[in-house]
Structures are given as structure tokens and as C-alpha cells.
N, C-alpha and C. Protein backbone atom coordinates (compact mmCIF):
# COMPACT_ATOMS: atom_id res chain seq x y z
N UNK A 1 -4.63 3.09 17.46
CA UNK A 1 -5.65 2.77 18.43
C UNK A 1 -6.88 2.21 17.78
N UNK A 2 -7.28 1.18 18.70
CA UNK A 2 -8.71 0.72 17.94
C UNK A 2 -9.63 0.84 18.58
N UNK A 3 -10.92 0.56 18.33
CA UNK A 3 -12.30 1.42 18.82
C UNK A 3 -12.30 0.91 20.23
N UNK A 4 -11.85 -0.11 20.37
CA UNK A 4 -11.63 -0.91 22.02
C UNK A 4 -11.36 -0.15 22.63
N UNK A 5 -10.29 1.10 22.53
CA UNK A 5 -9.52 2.00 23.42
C UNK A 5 -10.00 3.12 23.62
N UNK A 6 -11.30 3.36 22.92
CA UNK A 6 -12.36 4.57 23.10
C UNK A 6 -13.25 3.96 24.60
N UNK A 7 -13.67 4.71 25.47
CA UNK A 7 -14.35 4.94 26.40
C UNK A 7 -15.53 4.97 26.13
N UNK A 8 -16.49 3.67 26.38
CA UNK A 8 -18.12 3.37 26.11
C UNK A 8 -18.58 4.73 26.08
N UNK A 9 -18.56 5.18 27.25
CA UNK A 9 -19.16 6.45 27.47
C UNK A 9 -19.19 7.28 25.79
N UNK A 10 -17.89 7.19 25.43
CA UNK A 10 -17.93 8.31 24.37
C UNK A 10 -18.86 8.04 22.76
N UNK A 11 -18.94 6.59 22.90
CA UNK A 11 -19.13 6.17 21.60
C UNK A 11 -20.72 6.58 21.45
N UNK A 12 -20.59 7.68 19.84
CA UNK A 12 -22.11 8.43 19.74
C UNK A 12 -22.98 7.04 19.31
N UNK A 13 -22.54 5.99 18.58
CA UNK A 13 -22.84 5.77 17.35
C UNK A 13 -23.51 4.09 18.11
N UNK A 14 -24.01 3.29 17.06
CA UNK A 14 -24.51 2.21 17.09
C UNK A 14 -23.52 1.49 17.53
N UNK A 15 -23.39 -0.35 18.25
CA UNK A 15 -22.61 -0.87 18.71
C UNK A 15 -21.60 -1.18 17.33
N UNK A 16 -20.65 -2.49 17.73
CA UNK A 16 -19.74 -2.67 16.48
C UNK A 16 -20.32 -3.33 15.16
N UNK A 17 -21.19 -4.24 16.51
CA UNK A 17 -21.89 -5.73 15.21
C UNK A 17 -22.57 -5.53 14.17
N UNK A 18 -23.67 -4.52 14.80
CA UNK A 18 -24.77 -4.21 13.63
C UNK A 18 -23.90 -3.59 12.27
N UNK A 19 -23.18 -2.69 12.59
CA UNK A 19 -21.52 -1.98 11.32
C UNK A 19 -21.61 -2.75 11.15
N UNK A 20 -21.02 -4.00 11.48
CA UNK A 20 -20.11 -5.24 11.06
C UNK A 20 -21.14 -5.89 9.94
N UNK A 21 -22.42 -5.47 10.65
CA UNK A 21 -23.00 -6.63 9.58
C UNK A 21 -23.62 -5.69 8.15
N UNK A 22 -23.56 -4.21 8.20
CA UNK A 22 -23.66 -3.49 7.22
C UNK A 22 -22.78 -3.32 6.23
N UNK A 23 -21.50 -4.01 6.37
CA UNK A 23 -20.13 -4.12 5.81
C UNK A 23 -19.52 -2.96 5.89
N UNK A 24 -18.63 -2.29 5.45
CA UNK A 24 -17.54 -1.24 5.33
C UNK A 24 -18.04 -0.03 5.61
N UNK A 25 -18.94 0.70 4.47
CA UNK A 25 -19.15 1.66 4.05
C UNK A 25 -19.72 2.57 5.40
N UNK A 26 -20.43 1.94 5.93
CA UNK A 26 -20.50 2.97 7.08
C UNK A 26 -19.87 3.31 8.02
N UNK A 27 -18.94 2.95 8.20
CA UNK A 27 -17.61 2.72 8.95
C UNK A 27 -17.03 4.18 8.22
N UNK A 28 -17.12 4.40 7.68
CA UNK A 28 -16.86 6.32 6.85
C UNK A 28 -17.14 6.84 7.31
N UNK A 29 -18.16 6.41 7.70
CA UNK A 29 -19.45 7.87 7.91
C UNK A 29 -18.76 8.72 9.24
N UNK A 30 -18.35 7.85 10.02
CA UNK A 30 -18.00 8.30 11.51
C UNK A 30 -16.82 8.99 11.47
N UNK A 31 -16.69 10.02 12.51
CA UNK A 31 -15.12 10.49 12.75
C UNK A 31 -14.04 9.17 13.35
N UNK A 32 -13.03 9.39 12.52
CA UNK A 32 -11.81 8.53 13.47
C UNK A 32 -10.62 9.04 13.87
N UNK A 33 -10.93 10.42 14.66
CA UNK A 33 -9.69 10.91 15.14
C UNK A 33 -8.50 10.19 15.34
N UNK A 34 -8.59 9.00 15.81
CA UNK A 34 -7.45 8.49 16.72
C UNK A 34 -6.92 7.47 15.61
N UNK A 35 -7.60 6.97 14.34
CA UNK A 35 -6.89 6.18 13.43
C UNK A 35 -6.99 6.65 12.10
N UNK A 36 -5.92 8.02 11.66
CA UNK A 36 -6.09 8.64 10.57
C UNK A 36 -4.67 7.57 9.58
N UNK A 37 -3.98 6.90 10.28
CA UNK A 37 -2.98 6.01 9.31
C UNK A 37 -3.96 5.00 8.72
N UNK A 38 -4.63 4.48 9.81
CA UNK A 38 -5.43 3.36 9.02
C UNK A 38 -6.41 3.40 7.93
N UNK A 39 -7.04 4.68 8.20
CA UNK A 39 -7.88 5.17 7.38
C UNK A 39 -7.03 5.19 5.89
N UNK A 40 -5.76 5.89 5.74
CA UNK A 40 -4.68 6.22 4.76
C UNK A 40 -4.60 4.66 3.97
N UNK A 41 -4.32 3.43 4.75
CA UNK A 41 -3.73 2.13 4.35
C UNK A 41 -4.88 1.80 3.70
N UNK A 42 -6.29 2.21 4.53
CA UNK A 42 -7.66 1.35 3.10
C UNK A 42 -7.48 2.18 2.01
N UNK A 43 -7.53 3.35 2.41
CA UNK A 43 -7.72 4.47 0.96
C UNK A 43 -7.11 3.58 0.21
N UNK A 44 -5.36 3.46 0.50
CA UNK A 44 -4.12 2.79 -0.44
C UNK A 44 -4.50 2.03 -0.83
N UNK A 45 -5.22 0.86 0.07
CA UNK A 45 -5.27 -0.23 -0.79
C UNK A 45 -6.58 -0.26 -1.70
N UNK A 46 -6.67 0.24 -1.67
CA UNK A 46 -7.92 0.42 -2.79
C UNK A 46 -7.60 0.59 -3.77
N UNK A 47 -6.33 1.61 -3.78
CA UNK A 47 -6.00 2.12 -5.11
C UNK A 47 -5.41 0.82 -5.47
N UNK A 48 -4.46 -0.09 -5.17
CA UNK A 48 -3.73 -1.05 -5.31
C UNK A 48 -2.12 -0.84 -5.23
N UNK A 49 -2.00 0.45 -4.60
CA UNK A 49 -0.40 0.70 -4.37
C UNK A 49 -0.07 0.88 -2.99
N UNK A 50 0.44 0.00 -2.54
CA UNK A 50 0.95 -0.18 -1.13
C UNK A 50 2.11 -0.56 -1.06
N UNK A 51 2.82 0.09 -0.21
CA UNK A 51 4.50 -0.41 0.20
C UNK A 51 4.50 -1.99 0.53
N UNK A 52 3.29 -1.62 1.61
CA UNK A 52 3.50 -2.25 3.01
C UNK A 52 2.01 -3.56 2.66
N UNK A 53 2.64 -4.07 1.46
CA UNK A 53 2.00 -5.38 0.93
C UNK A 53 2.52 -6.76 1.59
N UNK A 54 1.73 -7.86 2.29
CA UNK A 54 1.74 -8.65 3.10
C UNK A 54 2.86 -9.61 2.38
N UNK A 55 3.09 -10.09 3.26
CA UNK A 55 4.58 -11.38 2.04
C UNK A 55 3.52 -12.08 1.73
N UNK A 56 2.30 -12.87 2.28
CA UNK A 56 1.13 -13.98 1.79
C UNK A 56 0.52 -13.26 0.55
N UNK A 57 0.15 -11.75 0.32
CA UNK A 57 -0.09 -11.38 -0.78
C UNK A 57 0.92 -10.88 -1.94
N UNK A 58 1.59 -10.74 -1.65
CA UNK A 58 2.83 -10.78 -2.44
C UNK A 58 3.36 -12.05 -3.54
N UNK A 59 2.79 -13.10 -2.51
CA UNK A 59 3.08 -14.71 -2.97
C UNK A 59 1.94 -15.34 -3.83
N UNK A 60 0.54 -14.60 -3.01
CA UNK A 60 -0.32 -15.31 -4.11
C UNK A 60 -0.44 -14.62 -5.46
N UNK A 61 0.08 -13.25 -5.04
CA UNK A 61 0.44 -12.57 -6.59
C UNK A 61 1.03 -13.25 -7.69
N UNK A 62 2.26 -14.06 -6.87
CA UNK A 62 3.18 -14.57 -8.12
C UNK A 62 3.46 -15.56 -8.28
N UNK A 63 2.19 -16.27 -7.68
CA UNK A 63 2.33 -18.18 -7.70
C UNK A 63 2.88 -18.51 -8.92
N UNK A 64 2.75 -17.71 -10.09
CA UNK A 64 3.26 -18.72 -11.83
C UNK A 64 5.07 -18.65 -11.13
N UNK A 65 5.35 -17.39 -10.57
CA UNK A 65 6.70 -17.74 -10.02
C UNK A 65 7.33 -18.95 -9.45
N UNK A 66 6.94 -18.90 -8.20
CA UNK A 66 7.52 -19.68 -7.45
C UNK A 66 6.96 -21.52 -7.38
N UNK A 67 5.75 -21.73 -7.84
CA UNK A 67 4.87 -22.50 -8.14
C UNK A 67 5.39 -23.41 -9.10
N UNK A 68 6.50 -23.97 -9.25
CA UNK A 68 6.73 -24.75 -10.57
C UNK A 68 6.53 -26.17 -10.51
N UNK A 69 5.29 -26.38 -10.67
CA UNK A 69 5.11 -28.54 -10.48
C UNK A 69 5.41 -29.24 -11.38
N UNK A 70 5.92 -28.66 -12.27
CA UNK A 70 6.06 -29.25 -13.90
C UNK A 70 7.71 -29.58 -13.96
N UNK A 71 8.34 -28.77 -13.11
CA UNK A 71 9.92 -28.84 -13.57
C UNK A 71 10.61 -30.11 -12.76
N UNK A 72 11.50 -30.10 -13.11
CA UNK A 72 12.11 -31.45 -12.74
C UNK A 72 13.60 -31.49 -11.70
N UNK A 73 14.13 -31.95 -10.31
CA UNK A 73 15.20 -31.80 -9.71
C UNK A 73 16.41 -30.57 -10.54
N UNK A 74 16.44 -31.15 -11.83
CA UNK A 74 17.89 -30.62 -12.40
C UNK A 74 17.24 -28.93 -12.60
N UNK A 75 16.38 -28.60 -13.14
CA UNK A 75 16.22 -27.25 -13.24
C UNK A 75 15.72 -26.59 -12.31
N UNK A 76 15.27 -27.33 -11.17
CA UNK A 76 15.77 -26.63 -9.47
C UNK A 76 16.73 -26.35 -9.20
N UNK A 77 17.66 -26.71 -9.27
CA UNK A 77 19.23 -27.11 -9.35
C UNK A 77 19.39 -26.02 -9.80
N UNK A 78 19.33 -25.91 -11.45
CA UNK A 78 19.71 -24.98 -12.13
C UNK A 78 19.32 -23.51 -11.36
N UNK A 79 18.18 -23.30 -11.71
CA UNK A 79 17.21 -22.06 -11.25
C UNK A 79 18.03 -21.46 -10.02
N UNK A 80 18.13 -22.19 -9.06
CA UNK A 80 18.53 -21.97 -7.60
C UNK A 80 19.83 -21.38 -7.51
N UNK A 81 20.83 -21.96 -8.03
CA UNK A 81 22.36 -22.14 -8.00
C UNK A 81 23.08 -20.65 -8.10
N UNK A 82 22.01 -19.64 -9.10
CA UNK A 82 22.60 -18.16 -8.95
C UNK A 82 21.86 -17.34 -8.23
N UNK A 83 20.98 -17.93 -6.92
CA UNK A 83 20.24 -17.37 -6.10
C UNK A 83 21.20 -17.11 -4.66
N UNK A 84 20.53 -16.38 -4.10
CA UNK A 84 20.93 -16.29 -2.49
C UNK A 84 20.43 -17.53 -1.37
N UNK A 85 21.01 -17.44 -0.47
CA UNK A 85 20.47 -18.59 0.28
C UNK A 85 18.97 -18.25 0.92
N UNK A 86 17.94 -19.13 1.30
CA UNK A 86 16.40 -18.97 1.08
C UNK A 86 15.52 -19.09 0.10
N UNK A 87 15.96 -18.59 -1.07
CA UNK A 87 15.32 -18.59 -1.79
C UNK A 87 14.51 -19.86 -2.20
N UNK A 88 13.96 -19.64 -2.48
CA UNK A 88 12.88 -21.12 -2.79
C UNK A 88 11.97 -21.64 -4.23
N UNK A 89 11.64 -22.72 -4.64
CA UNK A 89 10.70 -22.65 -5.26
C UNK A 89 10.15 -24.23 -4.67
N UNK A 90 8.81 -24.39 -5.38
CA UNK A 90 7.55 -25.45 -5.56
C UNK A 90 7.61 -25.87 -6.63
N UNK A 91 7.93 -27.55 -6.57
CA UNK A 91 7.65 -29.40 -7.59
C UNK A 91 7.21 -29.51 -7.19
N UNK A 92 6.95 -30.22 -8.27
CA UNK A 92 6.32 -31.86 -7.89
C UNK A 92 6.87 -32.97 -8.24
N UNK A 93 7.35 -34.00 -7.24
CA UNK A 93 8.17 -35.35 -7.05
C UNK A 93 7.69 -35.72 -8.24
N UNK A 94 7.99 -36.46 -9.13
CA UNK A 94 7.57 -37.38 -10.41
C UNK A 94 7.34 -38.94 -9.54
N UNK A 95 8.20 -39.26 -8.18
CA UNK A 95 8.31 -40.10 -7.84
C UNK A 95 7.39 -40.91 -6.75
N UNK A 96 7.14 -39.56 -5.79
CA UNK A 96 6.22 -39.72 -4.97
C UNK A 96 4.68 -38.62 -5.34
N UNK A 97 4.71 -38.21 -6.01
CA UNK A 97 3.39 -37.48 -6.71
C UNK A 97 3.31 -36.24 -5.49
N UNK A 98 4.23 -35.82 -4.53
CA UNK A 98 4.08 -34.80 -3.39
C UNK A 98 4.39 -33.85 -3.87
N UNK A 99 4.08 -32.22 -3.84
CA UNK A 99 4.94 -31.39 -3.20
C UNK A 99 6.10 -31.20 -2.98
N UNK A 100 7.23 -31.00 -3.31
CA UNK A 100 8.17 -30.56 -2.30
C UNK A 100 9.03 -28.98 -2.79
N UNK A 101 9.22 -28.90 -1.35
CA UNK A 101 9.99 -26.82 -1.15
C UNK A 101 11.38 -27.44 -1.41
N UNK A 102 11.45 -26.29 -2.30
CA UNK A 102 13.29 -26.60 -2.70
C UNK A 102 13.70 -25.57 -1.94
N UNK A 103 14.82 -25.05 -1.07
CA UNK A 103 15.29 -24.60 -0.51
C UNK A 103 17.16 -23.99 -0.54
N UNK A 104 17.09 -22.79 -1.70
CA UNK A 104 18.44 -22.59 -1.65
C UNK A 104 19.70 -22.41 -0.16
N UNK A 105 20.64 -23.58 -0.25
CA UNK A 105 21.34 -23.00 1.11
C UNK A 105 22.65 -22.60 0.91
N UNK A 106 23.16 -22.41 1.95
CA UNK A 106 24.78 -22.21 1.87
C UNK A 106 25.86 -22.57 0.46
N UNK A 107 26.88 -21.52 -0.65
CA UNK A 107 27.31 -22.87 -1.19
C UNK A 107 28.11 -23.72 -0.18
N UNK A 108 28.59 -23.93 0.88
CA UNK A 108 29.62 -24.90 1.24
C UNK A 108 28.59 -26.25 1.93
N UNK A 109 27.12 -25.60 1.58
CA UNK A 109 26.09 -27.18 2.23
C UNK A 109 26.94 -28.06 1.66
N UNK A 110 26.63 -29.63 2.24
CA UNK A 110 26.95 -30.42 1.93
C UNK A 110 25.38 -31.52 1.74
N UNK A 111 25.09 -32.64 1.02
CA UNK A 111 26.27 -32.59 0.36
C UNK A 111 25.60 -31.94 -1.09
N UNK A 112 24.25 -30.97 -0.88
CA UNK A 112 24.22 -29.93 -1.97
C UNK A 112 23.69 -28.86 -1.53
N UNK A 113 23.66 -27.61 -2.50
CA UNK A 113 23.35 -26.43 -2.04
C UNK A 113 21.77 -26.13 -2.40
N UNK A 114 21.30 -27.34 -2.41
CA UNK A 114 19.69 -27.20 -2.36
C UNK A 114 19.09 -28.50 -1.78
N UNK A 115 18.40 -27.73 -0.43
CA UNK A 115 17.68 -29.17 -0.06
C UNK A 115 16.33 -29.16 -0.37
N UNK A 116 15.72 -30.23 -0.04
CA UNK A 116 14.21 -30.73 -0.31
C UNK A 116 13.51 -30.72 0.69
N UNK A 117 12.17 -30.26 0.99
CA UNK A 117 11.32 -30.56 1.84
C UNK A 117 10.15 -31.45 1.06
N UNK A 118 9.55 -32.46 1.55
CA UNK A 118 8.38 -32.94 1.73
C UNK A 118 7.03 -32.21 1.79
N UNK A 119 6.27 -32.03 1.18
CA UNK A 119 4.59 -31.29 1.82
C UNK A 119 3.55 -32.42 1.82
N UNK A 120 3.31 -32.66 2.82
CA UNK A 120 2.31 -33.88 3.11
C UNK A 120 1.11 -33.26 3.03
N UNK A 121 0.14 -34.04 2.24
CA UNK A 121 -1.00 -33.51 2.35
C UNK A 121 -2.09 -34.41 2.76
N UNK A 122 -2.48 -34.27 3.92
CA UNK A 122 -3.52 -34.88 4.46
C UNK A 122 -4.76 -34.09 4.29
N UNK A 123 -5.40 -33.44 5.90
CA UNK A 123 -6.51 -32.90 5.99
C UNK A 123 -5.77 -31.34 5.79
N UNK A 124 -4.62 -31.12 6.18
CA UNK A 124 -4.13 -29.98 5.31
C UNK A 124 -2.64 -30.29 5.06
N UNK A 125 -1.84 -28.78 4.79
CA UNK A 125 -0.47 -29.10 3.99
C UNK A 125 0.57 -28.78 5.64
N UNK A 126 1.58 -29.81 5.69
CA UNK A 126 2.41 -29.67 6.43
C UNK A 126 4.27 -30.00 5.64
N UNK A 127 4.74 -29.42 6.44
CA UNK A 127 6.62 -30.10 5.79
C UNK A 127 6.86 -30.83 6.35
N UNK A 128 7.24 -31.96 5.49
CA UNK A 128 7.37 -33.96 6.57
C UNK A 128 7.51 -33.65 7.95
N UNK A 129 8.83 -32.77 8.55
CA UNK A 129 9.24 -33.03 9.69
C UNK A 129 8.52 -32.12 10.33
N UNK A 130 7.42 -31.08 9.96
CA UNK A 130 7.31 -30.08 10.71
C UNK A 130 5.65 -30.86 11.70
N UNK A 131 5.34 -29.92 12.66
CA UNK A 131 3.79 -30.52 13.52
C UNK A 131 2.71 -29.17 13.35
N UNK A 132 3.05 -28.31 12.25
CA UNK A 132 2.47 -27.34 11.84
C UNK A 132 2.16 -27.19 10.79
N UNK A 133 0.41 -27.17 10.65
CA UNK A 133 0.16 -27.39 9.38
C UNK A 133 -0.62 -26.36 9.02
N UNK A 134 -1.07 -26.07 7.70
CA UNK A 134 -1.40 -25.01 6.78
C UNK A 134 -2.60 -25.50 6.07
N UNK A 135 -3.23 -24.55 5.26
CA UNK A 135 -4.39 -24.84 4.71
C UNK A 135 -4.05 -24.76 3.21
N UNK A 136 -3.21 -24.05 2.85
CA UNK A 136 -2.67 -23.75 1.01
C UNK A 136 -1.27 -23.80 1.41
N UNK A 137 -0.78 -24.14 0.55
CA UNK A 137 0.81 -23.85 0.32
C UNK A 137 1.07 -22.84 0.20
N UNK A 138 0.23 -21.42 -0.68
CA UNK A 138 0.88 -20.04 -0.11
C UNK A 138 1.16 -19.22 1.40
N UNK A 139 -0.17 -20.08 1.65
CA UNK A 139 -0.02 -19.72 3.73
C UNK A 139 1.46 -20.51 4.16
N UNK A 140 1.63 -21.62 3.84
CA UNK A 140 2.54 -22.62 4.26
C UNK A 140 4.20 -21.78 4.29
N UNK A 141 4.32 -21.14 2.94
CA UNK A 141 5.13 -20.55 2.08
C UNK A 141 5.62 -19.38 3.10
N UNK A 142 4.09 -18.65 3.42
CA UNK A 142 4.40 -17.51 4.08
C UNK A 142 4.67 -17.26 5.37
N UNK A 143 4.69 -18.00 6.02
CA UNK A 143 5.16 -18.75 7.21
C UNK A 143 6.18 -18.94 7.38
N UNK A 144 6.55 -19.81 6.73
CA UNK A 144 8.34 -20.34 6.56
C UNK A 144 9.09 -19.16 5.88
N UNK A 145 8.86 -17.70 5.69
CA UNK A 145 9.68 -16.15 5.38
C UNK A 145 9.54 -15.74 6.59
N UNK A 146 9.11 -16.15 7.71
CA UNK A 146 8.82 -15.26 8.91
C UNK A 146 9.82 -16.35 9.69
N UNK A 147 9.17 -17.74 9.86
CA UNK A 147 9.73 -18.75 10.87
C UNK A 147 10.62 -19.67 10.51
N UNK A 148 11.65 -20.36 10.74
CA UNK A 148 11.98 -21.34 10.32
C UNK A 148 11.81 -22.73 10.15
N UNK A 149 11.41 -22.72 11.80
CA UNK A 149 10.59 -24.19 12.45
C UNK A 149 11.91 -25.19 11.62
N UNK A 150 11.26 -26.00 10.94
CA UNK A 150 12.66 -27.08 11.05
C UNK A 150 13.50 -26.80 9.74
N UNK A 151 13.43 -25.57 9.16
CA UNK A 151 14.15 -25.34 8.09
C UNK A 151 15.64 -24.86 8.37
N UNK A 152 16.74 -24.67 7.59
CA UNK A 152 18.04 -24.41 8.35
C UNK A 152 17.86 -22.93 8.60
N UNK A 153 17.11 -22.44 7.82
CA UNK A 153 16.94 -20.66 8.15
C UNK A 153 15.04 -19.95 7.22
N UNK A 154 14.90 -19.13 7.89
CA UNK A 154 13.44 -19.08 6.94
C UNK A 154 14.04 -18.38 5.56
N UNK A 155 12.97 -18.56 4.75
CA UNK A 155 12.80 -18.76 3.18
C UNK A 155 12.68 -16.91 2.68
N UNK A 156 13.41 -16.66 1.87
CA UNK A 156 13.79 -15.42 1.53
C UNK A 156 12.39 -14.98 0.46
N UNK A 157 11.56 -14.27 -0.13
CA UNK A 157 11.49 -13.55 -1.39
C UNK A 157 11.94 -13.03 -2.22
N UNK A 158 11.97 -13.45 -3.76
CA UNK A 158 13.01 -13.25 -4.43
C UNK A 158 13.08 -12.08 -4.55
N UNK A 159 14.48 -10.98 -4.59
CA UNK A 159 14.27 -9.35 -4.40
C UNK A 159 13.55 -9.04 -4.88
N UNK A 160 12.57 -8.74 -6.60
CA UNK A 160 12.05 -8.34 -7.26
C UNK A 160 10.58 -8.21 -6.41
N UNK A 161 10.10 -9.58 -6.20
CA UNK A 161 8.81 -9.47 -5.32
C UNK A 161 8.87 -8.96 -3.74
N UNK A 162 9.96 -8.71 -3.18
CA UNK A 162 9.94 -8.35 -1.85
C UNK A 162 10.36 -7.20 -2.32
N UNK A 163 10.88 -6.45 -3.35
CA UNK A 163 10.56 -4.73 -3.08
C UNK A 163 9.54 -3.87 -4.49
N UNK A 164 8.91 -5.25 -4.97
CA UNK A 164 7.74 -4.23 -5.46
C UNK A 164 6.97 -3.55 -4.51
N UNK A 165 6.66 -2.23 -5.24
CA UNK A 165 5.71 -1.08 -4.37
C UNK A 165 4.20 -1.44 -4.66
N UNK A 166 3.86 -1.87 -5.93
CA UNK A 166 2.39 -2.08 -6.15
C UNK A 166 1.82 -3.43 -6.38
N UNK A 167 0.60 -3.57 -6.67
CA UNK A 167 0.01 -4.77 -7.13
C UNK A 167 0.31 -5.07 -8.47
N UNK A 168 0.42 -4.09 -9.15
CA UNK A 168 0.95 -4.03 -10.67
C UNK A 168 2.09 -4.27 -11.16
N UNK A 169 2.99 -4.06 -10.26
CA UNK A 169 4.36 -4.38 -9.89
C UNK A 169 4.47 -6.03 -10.01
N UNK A 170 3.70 -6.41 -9.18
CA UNK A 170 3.69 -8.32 -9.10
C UNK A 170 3.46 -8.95 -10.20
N UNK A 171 2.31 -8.16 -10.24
CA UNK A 171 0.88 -9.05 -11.78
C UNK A 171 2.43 -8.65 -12.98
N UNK A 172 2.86 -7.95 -12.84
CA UNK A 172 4.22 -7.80 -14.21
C UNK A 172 4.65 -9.50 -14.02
N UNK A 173 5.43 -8.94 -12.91
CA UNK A 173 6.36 -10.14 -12.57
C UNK A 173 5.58 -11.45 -12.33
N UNK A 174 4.76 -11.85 -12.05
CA UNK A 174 3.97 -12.82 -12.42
C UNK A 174 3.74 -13.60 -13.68
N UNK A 175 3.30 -12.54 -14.58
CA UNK A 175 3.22 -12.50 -15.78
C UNK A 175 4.16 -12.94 -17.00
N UNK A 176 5.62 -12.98 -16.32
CA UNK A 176 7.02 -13.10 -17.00
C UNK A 176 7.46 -14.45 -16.97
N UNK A 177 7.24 -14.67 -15.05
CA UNK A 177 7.43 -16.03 -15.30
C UNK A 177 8.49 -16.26 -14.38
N UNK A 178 8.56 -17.41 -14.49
CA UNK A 178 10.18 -17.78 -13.79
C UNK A 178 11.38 -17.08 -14.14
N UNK A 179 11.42 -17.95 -15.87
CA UNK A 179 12.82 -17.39 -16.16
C UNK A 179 13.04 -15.60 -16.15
N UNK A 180 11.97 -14.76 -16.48
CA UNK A 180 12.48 -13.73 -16.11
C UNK A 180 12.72 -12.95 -14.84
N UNK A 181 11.87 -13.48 -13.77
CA UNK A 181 12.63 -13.11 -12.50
C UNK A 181 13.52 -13.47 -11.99
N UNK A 182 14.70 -14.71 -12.54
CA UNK A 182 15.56 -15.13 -12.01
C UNK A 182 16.49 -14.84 -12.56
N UNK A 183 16.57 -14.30 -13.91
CA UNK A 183 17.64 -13.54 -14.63
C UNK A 183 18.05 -12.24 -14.64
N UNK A 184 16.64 -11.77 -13.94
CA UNK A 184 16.53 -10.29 -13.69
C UNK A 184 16.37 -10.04 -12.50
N UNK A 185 17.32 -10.53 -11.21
CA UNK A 185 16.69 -10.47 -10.55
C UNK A 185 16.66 -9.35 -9.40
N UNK A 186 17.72 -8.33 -9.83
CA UNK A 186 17.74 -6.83 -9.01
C UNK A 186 16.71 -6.39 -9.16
N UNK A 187 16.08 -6.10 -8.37
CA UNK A 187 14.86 -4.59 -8.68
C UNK A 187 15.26 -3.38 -9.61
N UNK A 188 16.44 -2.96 -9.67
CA UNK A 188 17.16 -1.98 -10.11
C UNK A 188 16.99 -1.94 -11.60
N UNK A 189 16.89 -3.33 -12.13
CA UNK A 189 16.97 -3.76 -13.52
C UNK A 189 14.95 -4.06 -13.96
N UNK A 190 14.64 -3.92 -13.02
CA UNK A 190 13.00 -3.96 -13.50
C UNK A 190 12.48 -3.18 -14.54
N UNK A 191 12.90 -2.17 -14.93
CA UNK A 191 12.40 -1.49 -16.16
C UNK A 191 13.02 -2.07 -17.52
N UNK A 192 14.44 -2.28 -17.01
CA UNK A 192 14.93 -3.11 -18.27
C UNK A 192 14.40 -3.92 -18.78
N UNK A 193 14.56 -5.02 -17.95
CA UNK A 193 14.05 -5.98 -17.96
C UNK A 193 12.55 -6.53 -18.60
N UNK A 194 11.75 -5.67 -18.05
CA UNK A 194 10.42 -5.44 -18.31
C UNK A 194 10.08 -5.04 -19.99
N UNK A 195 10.96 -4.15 -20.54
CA UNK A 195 11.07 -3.82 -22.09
C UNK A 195 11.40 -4.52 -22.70
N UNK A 196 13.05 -5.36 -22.52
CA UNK A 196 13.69 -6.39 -23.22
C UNK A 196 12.76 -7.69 -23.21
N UNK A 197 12.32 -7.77 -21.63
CA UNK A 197 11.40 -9.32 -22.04
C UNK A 197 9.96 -9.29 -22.85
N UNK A 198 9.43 -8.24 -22.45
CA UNK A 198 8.02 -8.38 -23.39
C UNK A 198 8.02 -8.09 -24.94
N UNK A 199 9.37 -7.81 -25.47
CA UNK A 199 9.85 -7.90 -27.28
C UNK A 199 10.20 -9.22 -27.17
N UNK A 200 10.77 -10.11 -26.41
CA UNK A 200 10.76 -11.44 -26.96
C UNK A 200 9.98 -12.38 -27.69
């Protein structure tokens, strides 16, 4: 419940705005009988360990991941090929200087198992065919895990980042890189993984 659903009558305290414009902290001060989870989720996130971490923050966690403008068709190709379908990463065309979402699909796609999207960038970022546009490519990103809009299915997170528990969890996997989240890419194997790659 949010303060909307309290009864004018009851409210002891100053309106919302003036809070609003004192920022957070006094927002404590008051009882919140009716929102003791929410109260729980700031505590959490404060600490920086949350289950229930947004896929958009999740993503800007691990942009060195998925973010690759430097690599070239064939090691999309590569990268992709022992992935699940969705999975995704970010080039850059050498040809047309754009953007584009690589998109793992089906193996029996034809006539490959990775297609290309376009990101046009005008006054913001859109996918050639799509009429919905974005302000960053991580918003763009996080969008297309929820919706499909003109994609053949929406865009997966690679397991590792869709079942880390913390922020610390990411900044690891961030930190590793491509090649080690795609070699490692059970959650199950995260501690391994995590030992064997940082002796390299």
C-alpha cells in the first residue's frame, strides 16, 4: 500500500512535497505500518544485496559483458553458438559504423542461428524495424527481456547475471569479461570459475 491509500483524515504529518523536497531521510522518521516490505527492500538495497535486482540494473552492471563494439560478425558467431536461444550481445558494424543486437535463435533458423538487428540512432536509440525508441541501449536492451516487439522472441540474460543475488555478484562478472561468462556459464560453476579465472 502506498500513502495514497491512507485516509487524509489520518495523515499526522506534513503533505508529500515538502518530504519530497527534504529527500529520503525523513521519510524514517514516520510510522509505516502498512509498508513494512518496502521499508525491508531500501534497507536491502542499501546494503547492495538484493534478489529482486531490476534486469536494467543487472545490465548496466555488466555492460563490459554484453557490450562488445570491438568484436567482429565471426566471434558473434562464435560467442553465441554454445548459448541458448535469446541470448544476446552488442557490435559495432565496421561497415555501417551502427550498433547492432546480435540475437541467438533457434539451431534449425535458417539461414543462421544468429540474427542481426540494426540500432538507429537519431534523437534516440531504436531497432531498424521497431517505432519504439529508447534513450541508452541498456534501457533499449531491457525492454527487449520483457517484450519482443519485432524480435522472433524477447532477449534472455545470460544465466550467471539473471541469478546473481548481489551487486557484487555482477561487478565479479563484469569484471571477467566476456570470455569468462560464456564459458562459465552455469551459476552453479560461479565459485569455480571465479578462482580458476582470477589465477590466469
Amino acid at each position: 500500500g502506498s500513502c495514497a491509500d491512507v485516509p487524509s483524515s489520518n495523515i499526522q504529518y506534513a503533505p508529500l512535497p515538502p518530504l519530497m523536497a527534504q529527500q529520503e531521510e525523513p521519510l524514517y522518521d514516520f510510522p509505516e505500518p502498512t509498508q513494512p516490505s518496502e521499508r525491508k527492500l531500501l534497507h536491502q538495497r542499501g546494503q547492495g544485496s538484493l534478489k529482486n535486482i531490476s534486469v536494467l540494473d543487472r545490465l548496466l552492471l555488466t555492460v563490459p559483458v554484453w557490450l562488445q563494439l570491438s568484436i567482429n560478425p565471426a566471434t558473434a558467431l562464435h560467442i553465441l553458438q554454445r548459448e541458448p536461444p535469446g541470448t544476446f550481445l552488442v557490435r559495432k558494424s565496421r561497415t555501417s559504423q551502427r550498433n547492432v543486437l546480435c540475437v541467438r535463435l533457434t539451431d534449425d533458423s535458417v539461414p543462421s542461428f544468429v540474427q542481426q538487428f540494426g540500432i538507429r540512432e537519431e534523437q534516440a536509440l531504436s531497432l531498424e524495424t521497431s517505432a519504439i525508441s529508447f534513450p541508452d541501449v541498456p534501457k533499449l536492451i531491457s525492454f527487449y527481456c520483457v517484450s519482443r516487439d519485432v524480435l522472433p522472441f524477447p532477449l534472455e540474460l545470460p544465466e550467471a547475471i539473471a541469478k546473481a543475488t548481489s551487486h557484487k555478484e555482477l561487478e565479479s562478472i563484469s569484471h571477467m569479461g566476456i570470455g569468462w561468462l560464456f564459458s562459465c556459464f552455469l551459476i552453479a560453476d560461479f565459485v569455480t570459475c571465479t578462482t580458476s579465472r582470477t589465477l590466469v
